[in-house]
PDB file of N, CA and C in Angstrom:
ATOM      1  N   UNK A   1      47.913  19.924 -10.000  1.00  0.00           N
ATOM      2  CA  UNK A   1      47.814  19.166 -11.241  1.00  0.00           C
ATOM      3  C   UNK A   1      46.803  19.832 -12.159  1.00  0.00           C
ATOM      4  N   UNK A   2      47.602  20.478 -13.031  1.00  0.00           N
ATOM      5  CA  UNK A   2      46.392  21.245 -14.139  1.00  0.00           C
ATOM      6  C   UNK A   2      46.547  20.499 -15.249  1.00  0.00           C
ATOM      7  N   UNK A   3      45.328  20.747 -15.790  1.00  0.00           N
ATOM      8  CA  UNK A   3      44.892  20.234 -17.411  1.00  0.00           C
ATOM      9  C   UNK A   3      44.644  21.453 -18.488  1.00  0.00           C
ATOM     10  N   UNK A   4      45.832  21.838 -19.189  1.00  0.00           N
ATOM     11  CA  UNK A   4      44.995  22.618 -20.671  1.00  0.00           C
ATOM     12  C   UNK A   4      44.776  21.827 -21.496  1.00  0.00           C
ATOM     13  N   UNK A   5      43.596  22.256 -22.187  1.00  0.00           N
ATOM     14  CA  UNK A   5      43.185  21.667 -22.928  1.00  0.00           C
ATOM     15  C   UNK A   5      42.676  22.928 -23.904  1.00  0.00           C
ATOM     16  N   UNK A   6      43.852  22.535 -25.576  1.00  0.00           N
ATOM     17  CA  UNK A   6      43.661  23.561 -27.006  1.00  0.00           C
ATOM     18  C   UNK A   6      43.111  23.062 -28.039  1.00  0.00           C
ATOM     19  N   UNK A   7      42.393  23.397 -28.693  1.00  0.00           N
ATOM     20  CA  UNK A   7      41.842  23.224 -29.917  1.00  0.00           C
ATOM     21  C   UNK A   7      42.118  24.086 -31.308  1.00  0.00           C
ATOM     22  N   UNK A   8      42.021  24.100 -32.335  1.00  0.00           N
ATOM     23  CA  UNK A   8      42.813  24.426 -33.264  1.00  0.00           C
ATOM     24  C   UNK A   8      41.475  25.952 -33.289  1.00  0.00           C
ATOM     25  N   UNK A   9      42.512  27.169 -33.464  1.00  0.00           N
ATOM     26  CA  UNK A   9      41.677  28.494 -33.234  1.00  0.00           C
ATOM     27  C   UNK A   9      42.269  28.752 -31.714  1.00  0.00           C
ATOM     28  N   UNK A  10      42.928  28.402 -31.433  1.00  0.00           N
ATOM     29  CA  UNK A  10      43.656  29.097 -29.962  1.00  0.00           C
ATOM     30  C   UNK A  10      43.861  30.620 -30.313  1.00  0.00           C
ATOM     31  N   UNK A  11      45.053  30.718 -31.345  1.00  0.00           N
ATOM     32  CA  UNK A  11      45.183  31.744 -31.423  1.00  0.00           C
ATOM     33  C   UNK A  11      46.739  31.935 -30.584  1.00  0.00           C
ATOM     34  N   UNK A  12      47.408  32.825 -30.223  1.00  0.00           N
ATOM     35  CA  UNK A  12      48.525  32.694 -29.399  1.00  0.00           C
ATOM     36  C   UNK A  12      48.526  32.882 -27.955  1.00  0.00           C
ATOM     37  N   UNK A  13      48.475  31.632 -27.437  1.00  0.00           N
ATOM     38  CA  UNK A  13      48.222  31.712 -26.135  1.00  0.00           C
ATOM     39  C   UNK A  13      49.835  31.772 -24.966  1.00  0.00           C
ATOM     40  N   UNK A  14      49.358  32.228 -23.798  1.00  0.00           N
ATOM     41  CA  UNK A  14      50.583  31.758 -22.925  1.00  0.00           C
ATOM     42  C   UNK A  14      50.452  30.749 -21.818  1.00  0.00           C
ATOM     43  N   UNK A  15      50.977  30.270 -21.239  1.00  0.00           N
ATOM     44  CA  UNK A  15      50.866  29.486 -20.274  1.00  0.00           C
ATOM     45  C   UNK A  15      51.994  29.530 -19.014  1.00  0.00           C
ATOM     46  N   UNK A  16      51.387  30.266 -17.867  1.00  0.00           N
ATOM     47  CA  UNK A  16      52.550  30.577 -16.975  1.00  0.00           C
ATOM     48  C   UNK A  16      52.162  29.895 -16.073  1.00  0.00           C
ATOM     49  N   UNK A  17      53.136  29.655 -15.095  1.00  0.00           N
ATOM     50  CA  UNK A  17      53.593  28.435 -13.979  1.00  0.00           C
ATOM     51  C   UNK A  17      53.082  27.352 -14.454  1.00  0.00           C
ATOM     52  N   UNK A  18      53.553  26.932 -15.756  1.00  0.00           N
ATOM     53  CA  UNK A  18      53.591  25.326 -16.106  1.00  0.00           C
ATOM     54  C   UNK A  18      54.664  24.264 -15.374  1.00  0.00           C
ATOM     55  N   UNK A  19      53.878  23.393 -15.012  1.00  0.00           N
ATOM     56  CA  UNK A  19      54.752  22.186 -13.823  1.00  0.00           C
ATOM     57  C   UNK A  19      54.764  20.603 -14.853  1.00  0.00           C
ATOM     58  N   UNK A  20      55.918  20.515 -15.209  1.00  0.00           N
ATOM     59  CA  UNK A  20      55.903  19.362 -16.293  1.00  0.00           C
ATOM     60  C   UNK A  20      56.146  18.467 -15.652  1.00  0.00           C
ATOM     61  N   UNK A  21      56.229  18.344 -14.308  1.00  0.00           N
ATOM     62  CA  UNK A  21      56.267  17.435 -13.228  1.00  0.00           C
ATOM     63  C   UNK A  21      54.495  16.803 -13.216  1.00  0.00           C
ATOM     64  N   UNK A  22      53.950  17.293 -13.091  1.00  0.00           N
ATOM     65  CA  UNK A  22      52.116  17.609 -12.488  1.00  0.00           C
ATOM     66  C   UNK A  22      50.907  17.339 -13.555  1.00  0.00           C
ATOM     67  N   UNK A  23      51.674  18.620 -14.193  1.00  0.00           N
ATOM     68  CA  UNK A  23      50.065  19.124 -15.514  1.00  0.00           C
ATOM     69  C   UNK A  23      50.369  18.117 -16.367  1.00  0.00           C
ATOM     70  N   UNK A  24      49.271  18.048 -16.931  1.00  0.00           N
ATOM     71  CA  UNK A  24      48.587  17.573 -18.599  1.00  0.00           C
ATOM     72  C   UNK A  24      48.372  18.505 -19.254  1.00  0.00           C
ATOM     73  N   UNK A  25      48.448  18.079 -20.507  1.00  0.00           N
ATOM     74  CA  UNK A  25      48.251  18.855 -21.820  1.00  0.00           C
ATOM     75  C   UNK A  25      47.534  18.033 -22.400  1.00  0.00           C
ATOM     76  N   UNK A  26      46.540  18.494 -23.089  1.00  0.00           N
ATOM     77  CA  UNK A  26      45.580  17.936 -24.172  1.00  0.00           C
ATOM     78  C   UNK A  26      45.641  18.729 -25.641  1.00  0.00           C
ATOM     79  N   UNK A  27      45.529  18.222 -27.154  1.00  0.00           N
ATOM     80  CA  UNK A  27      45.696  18.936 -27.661  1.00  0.00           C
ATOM     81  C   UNK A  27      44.565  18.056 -28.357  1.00  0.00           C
ATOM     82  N   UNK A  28      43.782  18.676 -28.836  1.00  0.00           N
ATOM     83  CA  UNK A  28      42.128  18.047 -29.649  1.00  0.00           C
ATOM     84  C   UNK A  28      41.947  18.864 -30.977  1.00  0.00           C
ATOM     85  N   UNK A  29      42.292  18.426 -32.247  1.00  0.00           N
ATOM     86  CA  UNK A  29      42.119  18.034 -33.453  1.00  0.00           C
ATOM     87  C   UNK A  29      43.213  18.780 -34.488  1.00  0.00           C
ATOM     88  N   UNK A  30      44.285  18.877 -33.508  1.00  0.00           N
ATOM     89  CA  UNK A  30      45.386  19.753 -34.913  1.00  0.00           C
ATOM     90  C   UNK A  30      45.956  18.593 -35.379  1.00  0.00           C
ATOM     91  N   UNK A  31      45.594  18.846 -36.815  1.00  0.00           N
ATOM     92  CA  UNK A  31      45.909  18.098 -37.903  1.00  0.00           C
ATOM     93  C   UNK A  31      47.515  17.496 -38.052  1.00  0.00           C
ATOM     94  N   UNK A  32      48.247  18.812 -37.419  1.00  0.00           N
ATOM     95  CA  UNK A  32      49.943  18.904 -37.870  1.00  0.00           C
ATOM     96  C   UNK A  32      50.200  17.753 -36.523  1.00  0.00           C
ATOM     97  N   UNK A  33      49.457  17.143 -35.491  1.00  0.00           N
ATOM     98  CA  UNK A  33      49.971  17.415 -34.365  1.00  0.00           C
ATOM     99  C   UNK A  33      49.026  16.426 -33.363  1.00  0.00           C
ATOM    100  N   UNK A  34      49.367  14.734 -34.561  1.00  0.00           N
ATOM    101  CA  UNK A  34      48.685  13.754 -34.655  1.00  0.00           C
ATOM    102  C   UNK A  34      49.636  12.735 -33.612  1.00  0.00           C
ATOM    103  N   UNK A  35      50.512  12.979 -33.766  1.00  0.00           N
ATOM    104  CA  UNK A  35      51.368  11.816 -33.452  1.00  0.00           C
ATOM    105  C   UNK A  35      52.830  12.679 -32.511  1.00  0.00           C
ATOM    106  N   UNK A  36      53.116  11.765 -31.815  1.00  0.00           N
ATOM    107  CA  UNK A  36      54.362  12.916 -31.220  1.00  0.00           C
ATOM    108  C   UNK A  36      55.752  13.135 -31.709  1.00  0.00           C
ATOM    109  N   UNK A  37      55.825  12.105 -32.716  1.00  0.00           N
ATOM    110  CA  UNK A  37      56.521  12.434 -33.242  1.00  0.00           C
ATOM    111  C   UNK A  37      56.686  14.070 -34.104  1.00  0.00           C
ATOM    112  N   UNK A  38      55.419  13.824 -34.691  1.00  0.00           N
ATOM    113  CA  UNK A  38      54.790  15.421 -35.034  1.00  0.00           C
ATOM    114  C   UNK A  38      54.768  16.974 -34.344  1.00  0.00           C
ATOM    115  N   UNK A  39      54.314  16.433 -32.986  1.00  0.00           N
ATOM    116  CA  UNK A  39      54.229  17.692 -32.388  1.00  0.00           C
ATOM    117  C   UNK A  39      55.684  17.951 -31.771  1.00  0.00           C
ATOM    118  N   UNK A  40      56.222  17.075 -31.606  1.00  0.00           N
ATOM    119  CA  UNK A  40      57.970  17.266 -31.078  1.00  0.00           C
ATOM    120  C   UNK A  40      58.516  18.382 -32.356  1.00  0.00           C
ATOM    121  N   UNK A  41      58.172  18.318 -33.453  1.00  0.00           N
ATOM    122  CA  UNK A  41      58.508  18.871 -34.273  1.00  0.00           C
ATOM    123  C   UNK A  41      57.875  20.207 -34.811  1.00  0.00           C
ATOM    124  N   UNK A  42      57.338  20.666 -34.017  1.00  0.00           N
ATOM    125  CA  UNK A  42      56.581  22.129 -34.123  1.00  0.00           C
ATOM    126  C   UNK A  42      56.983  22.326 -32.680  1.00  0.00           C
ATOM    127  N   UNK A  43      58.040  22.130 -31.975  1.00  0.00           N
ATOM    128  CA  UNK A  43      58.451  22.971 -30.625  1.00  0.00           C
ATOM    129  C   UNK A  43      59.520  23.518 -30.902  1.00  0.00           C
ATOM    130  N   UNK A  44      59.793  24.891 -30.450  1.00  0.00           N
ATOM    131  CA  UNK A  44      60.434  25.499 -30.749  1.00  0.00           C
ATOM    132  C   UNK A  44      60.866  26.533 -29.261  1.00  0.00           C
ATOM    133  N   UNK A  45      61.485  27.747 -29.766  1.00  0.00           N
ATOM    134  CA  UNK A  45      61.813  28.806 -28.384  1.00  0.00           C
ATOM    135  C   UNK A  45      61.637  30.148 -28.636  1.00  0.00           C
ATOM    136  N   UNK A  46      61.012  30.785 -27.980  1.00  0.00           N
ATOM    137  CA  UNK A  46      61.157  32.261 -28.417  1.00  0.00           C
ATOM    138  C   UNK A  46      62.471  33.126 -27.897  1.00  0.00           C
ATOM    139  N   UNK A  47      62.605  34.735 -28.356  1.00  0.00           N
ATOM    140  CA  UNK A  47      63.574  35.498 -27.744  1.00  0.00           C
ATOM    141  C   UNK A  47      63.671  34.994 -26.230  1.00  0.00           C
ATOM    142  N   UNK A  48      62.538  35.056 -25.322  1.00  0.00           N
ATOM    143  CA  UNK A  48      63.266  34.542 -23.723  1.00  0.00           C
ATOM    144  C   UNK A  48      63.416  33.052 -23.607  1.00  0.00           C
ATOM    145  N   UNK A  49      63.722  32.245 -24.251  1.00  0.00           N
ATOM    146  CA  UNK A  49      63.686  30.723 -24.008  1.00  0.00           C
ATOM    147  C   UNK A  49      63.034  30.139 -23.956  1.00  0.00           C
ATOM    148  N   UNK A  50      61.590  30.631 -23.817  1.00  0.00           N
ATOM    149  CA  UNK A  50      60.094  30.067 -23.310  1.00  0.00           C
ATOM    150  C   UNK A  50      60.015  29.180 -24.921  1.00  0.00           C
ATOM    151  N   UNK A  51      59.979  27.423 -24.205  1.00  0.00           N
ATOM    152  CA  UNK A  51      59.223  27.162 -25.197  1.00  0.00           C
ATOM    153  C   UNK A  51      57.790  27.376 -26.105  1.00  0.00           C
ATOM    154  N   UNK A  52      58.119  27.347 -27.188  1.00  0.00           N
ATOM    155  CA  UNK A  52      56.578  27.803 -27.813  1.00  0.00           C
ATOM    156  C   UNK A  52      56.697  26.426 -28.805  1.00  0.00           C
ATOM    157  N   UNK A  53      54.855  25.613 -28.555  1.00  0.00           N
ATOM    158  CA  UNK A  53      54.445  24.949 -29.754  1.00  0.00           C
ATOM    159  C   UNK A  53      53.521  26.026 -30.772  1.00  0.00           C
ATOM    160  N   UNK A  54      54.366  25.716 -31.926  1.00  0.00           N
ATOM    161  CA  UNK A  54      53.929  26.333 -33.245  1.00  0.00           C
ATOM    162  C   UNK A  54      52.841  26.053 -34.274  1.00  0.00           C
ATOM    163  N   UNK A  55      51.753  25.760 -33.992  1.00  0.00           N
ATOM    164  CA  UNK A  55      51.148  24.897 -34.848  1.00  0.00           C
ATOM    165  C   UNK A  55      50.237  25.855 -36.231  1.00  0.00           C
ATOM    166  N   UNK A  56      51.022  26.777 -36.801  1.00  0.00           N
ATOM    167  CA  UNK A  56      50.765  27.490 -37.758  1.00  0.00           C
ATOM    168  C   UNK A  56      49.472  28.052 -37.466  1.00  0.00           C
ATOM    169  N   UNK A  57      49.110  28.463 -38.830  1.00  0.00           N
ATOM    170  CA  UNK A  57      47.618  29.189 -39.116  1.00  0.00           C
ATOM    171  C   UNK A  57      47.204  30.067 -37.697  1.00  0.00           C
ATOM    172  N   UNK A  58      48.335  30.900 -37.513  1.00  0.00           N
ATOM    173  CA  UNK A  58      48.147  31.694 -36.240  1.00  0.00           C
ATOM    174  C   UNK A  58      48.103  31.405 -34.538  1.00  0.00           C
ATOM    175  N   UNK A  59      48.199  29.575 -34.778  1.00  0.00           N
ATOM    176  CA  UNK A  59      47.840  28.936 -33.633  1.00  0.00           C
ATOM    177  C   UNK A  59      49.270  28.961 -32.215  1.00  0.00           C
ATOM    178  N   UNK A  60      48.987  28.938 -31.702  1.00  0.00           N
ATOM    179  CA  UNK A  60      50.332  29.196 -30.983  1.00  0.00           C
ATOM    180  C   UNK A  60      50.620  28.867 -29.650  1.00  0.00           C
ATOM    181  N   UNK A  61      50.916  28.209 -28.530  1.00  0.00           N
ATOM    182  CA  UNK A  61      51.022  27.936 -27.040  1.00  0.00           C
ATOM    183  C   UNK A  61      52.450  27.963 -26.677  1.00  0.00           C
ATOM    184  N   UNK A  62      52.659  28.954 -26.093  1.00  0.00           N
ATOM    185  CA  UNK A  62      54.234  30.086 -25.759  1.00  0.00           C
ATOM    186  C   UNK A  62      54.174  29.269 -23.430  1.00  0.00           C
ATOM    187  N   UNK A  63      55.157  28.825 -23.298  1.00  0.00           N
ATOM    188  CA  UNK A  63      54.967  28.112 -22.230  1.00  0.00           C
ATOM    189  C   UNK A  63      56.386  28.609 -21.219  1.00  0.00           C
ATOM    190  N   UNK A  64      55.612  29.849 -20.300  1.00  0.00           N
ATOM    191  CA  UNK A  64      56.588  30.415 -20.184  1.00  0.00           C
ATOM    192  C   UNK A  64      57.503  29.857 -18.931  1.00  0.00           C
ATOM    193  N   UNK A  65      59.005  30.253 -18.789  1.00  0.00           N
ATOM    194  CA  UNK A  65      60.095  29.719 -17.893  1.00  0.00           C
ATOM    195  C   UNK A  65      59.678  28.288 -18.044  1.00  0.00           C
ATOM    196  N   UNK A  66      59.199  27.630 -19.390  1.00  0.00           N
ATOM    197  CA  UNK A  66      59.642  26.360 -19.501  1.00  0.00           C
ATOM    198  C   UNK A  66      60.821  26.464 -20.759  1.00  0.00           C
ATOM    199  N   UNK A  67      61.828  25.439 -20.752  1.00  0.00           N
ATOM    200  CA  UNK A  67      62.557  25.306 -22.068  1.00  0.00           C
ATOM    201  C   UNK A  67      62.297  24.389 -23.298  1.00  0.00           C
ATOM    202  N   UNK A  68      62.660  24.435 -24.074  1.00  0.00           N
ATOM    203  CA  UNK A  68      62.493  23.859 -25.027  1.00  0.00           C
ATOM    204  C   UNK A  68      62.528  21.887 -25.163  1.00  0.00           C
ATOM    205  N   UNK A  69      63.795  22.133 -24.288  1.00  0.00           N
ATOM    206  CA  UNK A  69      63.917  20.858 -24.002  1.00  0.00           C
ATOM    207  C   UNK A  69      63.168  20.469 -22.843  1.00  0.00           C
ATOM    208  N   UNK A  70      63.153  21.015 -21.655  1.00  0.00           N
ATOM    209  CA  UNK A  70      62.418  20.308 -20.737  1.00  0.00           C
ATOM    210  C   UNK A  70      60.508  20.107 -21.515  1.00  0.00           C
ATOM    211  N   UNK A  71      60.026  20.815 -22.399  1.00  0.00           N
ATOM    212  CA  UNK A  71      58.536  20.808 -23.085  1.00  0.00           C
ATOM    213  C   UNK A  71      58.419  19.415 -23.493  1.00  0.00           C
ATOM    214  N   UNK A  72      60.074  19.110 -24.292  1.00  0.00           N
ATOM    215  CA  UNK A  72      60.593  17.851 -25.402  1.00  0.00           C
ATOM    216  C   UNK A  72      60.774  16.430 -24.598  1.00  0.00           C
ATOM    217  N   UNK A  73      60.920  16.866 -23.187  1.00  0.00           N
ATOM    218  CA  UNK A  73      61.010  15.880 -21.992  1.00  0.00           C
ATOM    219  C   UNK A  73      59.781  15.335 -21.754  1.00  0.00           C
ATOM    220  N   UNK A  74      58.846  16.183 -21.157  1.00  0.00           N
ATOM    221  CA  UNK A  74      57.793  16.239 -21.004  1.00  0.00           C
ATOM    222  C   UNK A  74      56.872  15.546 -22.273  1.00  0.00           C
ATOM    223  N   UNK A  75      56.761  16.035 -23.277  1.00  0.00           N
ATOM    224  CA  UNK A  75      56.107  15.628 -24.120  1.00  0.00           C
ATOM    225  C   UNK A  75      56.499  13.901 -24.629  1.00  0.00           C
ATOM    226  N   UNK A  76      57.689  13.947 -24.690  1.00  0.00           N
ATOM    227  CA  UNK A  76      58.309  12.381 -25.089  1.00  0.00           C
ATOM    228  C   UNK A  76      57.705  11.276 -23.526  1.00  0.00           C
ATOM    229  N   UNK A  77      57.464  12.075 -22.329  1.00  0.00           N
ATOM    230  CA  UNK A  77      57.023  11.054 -21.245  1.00  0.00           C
ATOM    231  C   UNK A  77      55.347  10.949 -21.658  1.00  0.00           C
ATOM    232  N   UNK A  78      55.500  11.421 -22.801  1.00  0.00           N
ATOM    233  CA  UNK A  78      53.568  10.696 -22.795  1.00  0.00           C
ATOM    234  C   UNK A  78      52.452  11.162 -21.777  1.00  0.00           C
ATOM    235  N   UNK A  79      53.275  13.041 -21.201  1.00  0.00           N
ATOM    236  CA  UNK A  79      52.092  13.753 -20.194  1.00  0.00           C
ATOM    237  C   UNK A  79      51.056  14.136 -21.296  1.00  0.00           C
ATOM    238  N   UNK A  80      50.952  14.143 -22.873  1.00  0.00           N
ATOM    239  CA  UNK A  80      50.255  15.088 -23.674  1.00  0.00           C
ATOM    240  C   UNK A  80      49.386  14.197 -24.451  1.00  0.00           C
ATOM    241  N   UNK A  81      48.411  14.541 -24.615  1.00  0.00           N
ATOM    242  CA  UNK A  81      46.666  13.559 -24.959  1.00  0.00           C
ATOM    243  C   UNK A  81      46.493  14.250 -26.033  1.00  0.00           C
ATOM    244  N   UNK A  82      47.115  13.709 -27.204  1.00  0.00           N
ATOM    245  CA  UNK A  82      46.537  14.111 -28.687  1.00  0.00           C
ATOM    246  C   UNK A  82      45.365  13.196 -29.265  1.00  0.00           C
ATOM    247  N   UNK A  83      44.114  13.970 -30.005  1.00  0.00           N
ATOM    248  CA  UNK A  83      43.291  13.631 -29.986  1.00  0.00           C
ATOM    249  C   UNK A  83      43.273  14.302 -31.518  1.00  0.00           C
ATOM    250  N   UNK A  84      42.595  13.003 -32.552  1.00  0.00           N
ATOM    251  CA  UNK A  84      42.643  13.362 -33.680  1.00  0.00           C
ATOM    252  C   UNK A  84      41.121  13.924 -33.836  1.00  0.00           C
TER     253      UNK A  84
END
């Protein structure tokens, strides 16, 4: 059971052997990325499928051999602690 925990200035990060079964995600003070409705909407996929949240101004968390939808699963079950 892991915890990341990003703050705005990440920069483009990766995240390998993510378990959306297990881990938490914390995300502490992105503006875009208040509400989940919000952050559902800055997920996206790169060339290998790996979901990536996009949260502009260079910021970036690329989540690899996860999909887009399983991130969208995950995130809609309320594993992710947004913090304004």
């Amino acid at each position: 059971n892991d915890n990341f925990i990003f703050t705005p200035g990440v920069g483009a990060d990766t995240i390998v052997n993510f378990n959306t079964q297990q881990d938490t995600l914390e995300l502490d003070h992105f503006s875009n990325a208040q509400t989940t409705t919000q952050l559902l909407s800055l997920v996206t996929h790169d060339a290998n499928n790996n979901a990536v949240i996009n949260f502009g101004n260079h910021d970036s968390i690329t989540f690899e051999n996860v999909t887009q939808s399983q991130l969208q699963t995950f995130i809609n079950a309320n594993h992710v602690l947004l913090h304004a």
